[in-house]
PDB file of N, CA and C in Angstrom:
ATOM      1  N   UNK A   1     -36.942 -16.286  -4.391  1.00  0.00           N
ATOM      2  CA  UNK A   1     -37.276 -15.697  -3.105  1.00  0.00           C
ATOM      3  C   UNK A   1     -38.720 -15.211  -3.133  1.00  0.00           C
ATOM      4  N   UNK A   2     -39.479 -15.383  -1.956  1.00  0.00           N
ATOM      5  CA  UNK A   2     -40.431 -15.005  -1.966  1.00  0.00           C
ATOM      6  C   UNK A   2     -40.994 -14.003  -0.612  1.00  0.00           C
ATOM      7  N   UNK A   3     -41.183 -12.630  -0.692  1.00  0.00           N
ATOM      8  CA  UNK A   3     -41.607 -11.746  -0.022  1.00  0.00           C
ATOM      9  C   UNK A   3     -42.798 -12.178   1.155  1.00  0.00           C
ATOM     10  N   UNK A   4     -42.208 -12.481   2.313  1.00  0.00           N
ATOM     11  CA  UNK A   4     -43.287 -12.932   3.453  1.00  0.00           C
ATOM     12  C   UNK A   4     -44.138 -11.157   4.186  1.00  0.00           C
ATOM     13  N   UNK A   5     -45.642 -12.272   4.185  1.00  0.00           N
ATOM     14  CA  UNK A   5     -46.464 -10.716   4.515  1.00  0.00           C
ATOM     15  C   UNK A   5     -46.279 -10.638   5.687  1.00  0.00           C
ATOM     16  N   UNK A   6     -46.061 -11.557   6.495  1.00  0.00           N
ATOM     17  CA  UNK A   6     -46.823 -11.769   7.810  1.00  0.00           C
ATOM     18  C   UNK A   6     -45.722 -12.594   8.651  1.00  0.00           C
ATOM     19  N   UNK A   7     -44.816 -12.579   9.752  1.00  0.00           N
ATOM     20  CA  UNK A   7     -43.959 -13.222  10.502  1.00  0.00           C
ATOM     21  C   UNK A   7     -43.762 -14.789  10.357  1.00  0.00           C
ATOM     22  N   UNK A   8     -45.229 -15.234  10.475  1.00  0.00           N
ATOM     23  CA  UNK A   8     -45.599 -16.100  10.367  1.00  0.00           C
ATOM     24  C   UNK A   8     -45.502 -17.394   9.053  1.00  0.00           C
ATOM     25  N   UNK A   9     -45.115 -16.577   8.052  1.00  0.00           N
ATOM     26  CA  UNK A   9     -45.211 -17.017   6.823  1.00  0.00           C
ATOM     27  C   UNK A   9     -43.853 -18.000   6.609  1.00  0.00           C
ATOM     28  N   UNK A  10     -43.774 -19.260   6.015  1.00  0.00           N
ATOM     29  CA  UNK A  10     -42.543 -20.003   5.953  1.00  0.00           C
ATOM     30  C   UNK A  10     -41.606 -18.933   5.245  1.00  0.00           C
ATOM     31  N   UNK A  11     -40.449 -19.370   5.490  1.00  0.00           N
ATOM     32  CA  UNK A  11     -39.243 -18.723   5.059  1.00  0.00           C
ATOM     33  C   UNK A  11     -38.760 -20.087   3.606  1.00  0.00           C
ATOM     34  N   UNK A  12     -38.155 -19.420   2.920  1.00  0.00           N
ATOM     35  CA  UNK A  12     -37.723 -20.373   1.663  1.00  0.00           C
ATOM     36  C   UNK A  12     -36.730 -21.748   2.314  1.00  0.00           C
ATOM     37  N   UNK A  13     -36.483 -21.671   3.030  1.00  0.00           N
ATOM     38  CA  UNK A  13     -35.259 -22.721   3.731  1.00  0.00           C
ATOM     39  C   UNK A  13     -36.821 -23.656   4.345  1.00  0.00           C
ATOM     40  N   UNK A  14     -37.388 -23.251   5.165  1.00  0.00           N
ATOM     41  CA  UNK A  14     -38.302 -24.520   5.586  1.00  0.00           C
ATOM     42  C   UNK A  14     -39.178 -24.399   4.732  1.00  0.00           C
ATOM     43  N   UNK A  15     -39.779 -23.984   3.802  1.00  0.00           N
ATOM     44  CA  UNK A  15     -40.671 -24.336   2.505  1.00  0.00           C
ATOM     45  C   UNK A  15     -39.918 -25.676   2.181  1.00  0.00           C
ATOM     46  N   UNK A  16     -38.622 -25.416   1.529  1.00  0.00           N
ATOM     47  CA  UNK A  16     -37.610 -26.756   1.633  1.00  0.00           C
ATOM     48  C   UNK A  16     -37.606 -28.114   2.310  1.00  0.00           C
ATOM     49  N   UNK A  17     -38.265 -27.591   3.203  1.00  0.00           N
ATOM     50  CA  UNK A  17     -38.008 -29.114   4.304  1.00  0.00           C
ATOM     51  C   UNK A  17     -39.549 -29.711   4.013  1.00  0.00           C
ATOM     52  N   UNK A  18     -40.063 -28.688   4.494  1.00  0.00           N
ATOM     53  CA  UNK A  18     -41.827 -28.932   4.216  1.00  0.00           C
ATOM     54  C   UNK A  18     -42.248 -29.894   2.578  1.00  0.00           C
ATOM     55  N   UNK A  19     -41.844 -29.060   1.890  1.00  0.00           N
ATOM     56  CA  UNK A  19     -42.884 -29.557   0.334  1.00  0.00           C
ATOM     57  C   UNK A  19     -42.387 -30.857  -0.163  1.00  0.00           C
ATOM     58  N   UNK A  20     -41.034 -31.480   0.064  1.00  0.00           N
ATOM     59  CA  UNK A  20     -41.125 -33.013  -0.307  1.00  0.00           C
ATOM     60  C   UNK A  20     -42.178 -33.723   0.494  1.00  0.00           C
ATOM     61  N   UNK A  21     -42.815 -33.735   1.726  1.00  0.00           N
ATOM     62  CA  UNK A  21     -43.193 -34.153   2.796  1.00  0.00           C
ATOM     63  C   UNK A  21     -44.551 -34.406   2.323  1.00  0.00           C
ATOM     64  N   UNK A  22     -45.329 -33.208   1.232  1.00  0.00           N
ATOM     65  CA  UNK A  22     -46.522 -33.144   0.709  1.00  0.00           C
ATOM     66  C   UNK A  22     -46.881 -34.659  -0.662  1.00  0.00           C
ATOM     67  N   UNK A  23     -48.129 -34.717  -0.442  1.00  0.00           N
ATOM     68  CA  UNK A  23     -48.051 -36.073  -1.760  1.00  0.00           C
ATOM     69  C   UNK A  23     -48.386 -34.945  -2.871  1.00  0.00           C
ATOM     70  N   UNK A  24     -47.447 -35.784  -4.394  1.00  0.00           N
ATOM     71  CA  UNK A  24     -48.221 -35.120  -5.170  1.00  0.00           C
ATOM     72  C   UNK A  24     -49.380 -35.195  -5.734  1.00  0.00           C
ATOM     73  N   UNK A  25     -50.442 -34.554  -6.345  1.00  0.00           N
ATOM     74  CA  UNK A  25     -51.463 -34.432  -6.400  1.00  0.00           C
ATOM     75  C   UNK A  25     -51.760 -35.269  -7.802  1.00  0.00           C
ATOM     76  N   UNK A  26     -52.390 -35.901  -7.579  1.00  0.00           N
ATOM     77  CA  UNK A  26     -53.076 -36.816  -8.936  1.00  0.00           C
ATOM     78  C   UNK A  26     -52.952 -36.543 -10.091  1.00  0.00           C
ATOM     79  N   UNK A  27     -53.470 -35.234 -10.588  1.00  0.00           N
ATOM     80  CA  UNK A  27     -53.243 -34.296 -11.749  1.00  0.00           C
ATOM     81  C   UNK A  27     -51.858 -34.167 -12.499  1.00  0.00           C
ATOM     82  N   UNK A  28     -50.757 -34.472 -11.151  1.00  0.00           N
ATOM     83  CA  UNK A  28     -49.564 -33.792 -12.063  1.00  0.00           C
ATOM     84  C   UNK A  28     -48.755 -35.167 -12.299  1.00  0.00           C
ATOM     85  N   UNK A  29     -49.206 -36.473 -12.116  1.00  0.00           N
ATOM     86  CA  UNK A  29     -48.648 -37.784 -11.926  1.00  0.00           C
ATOM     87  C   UNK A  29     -49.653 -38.533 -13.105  1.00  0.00           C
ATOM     88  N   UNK A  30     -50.793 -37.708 -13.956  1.00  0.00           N
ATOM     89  CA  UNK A  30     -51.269 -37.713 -15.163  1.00  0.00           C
ATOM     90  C   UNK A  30     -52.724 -38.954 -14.656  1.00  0.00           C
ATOM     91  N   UNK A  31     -52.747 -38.836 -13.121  1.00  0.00           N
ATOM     92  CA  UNK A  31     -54.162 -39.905 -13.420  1.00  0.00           C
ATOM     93  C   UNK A  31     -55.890 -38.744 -12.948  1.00  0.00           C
ATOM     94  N   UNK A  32     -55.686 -37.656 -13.623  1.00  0.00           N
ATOM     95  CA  UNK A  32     -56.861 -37.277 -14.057  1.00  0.00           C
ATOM     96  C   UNK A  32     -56.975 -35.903 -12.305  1.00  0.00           C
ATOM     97  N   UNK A  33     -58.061 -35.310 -12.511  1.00  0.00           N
ATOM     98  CA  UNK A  33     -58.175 -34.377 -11.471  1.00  0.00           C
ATOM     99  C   UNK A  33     -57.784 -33.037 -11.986  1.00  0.00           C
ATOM    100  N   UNK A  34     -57.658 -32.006 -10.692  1.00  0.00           N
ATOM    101  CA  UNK A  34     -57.896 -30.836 -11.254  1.00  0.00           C
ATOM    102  C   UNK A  34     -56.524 -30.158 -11.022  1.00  0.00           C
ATOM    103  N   UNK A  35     -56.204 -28.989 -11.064  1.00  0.00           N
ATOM    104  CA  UNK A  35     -54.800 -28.553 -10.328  1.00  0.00           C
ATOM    105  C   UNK A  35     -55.748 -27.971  -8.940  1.00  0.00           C
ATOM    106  N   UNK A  36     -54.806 -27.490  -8.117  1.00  0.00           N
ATOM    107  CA  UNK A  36     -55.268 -27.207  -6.923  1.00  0.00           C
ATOM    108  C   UNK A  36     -55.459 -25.499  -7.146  1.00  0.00           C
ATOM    109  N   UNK A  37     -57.160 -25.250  -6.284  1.00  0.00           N
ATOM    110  CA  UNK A  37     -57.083 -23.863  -6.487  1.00  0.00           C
ATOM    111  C   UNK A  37     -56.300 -22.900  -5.430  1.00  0.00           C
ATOM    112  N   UNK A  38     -55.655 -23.649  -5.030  1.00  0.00           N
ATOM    113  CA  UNK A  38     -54.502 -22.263  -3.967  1.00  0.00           C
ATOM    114  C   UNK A  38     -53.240 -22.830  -3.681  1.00  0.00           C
ATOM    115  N   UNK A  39     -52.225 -21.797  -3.565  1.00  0.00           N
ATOM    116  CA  UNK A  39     -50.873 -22.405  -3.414  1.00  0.00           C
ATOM    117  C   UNK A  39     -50.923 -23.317  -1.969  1.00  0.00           C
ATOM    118  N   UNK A  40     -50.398 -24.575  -2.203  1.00  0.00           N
ATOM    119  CA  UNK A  40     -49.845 -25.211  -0.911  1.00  0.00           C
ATOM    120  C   UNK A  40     -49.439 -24.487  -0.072  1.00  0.00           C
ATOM    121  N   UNK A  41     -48.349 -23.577  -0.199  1.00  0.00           N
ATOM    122  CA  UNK A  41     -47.522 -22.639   0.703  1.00  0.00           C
ATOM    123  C   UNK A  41     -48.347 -21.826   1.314  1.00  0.00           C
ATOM    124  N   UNK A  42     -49.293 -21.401   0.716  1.00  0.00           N
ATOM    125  CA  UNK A  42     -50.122 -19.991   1.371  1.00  0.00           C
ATOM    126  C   UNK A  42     -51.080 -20.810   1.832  1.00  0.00           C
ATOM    127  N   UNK A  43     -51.468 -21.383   2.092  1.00  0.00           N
ATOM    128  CA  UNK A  43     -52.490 -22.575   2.945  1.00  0.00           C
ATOM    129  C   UNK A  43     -51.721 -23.151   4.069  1.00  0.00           C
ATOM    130  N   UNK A  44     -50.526 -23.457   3.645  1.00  0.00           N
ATOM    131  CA  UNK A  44     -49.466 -23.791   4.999  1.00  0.00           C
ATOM    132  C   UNK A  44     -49.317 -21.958   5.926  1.00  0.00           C
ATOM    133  N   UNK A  45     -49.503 -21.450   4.928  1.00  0.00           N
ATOM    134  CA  UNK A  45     -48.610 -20.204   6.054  1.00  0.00           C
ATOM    135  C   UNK A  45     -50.236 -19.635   6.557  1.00  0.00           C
ATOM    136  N   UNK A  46     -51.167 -19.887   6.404  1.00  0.00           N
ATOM    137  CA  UNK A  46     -52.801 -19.078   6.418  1.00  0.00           C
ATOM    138  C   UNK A  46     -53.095 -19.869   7.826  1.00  0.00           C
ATOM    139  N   UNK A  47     -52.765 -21.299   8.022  1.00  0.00           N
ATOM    140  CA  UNK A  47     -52.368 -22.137   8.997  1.00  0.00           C
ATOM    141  C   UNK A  47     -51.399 -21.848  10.655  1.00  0.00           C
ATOM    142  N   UNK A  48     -50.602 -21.444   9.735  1.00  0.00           N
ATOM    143  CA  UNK A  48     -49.291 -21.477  10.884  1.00  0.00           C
ATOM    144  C   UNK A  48     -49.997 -19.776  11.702  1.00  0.00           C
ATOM    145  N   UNK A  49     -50.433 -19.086  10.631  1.00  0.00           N
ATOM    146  CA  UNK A  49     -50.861 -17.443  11.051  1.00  0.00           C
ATOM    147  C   UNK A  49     -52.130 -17.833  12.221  1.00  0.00           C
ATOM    148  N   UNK A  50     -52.864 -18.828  11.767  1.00  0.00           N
ATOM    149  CA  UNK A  50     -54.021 -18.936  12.635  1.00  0.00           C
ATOM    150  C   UNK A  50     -53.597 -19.785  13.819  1.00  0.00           C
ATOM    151  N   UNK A  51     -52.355 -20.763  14.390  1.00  0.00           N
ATOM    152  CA  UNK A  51     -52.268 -21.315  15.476  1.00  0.00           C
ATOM    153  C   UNK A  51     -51.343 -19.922  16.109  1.00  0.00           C
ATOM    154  N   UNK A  52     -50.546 -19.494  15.797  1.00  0.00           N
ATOM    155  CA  UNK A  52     -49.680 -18.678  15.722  1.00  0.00           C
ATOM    156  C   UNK A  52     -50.273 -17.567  16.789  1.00  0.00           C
ATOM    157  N   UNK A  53     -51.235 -17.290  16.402  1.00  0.00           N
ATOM    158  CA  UNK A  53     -52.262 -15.467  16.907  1.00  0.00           C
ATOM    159  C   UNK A  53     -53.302 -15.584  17.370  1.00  0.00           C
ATOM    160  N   UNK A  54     -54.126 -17.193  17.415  1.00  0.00           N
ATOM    161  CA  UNK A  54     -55.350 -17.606  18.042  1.00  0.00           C
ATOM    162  C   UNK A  54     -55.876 -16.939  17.550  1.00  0.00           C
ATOM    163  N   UNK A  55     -56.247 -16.861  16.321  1.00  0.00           N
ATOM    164  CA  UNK A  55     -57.450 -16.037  15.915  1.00  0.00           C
ATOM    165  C   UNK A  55     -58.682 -16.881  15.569  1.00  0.00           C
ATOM    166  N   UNK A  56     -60.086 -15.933  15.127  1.00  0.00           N
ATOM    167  CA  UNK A  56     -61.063 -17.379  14.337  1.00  0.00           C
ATOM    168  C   UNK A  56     -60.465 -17.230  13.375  1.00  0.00           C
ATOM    169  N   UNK A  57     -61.125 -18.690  12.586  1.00  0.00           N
ATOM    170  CA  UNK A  57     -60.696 -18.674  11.170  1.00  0.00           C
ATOM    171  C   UNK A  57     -61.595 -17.775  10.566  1.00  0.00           C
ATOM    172  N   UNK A  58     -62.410 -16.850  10.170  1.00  0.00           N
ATOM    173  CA  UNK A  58     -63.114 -16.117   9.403  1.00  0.00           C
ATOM    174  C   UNK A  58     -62.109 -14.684   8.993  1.00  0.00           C
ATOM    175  N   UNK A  59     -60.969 -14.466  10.761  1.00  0.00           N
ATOM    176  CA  UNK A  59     -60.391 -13.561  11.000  1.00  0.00           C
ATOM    177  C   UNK A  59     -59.054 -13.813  10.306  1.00  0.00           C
ATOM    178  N   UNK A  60     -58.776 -14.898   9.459  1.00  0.00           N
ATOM    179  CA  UNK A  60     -57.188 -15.009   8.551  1.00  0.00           C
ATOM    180  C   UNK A  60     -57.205 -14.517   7.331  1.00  0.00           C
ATOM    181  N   UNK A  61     -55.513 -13.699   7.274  1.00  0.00           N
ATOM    182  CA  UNK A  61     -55.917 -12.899   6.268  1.00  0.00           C
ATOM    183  C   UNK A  61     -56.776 -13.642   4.968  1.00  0.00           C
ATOM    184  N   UNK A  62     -57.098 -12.936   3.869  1.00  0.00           N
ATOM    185  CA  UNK A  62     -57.843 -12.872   2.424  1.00  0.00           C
ATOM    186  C   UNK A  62     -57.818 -13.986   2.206  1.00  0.00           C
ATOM    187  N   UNK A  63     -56.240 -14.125   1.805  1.00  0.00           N
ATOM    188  CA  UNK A  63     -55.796 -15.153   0.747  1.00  0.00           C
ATOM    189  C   UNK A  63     -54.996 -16.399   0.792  1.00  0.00           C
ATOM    190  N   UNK A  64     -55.362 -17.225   1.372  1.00  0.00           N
ATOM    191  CA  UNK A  64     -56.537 -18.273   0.432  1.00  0.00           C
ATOM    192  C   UNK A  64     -57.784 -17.360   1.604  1.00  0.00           C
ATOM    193  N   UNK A  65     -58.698 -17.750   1.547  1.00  0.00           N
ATOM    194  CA  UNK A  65     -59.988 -17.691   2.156  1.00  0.00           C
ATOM    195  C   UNK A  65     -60.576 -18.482   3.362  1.00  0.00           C
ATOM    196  N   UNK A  66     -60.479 -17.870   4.250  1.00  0.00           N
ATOM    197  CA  UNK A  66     -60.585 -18.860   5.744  1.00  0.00           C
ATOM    198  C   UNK A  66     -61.015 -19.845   5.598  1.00  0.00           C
ATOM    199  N   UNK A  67     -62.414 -20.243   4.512  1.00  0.00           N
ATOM    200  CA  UNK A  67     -63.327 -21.533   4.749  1.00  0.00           C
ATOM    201  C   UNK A  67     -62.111 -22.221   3.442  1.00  0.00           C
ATOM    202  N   UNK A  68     -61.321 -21.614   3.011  1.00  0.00           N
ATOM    203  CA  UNK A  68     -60.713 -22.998   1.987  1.00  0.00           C
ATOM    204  C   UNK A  68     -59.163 -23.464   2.527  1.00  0.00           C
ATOM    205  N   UNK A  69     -58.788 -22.967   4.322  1.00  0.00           N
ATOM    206  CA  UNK A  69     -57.915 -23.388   4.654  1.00  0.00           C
ATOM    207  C   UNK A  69     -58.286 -24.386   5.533  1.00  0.00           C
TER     208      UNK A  69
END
């Protein structure tokens, strides 16, 4: 389980539906690259917060960092 900050934030049941949907990333399928520097999930939910509330992006919370969503 994971503690949502913000309304907005996926719930563990559609994280579920969502993350098969994602490709996996090069790195973990062993053909070279980096790991990713921010969780998928919190980039999905930094997303959903910014269509969600019309905000700018400079104005989403911290974490990840507006310019790396």
């Amino acid at each position: 389980m994971r503690e949502r900050r913000y309304p907005t934030d996926m719930s563990d049941a559609e994280w579920a539906v969502v993350r098969p949907l994602l490709l996996v990333p090069d790195w973990l399928r062993g053909r070279g690259g980096q790991p990713d520097a921010y969780c998928r999930r919190a980039m999905l939910d930094a997303i959903r917060y910014l269509v969600d509330n019309g905000t700018k992006w400079w104005a989403v919370p911290a974490d990840p960092p507006w310019d790396r969503v």
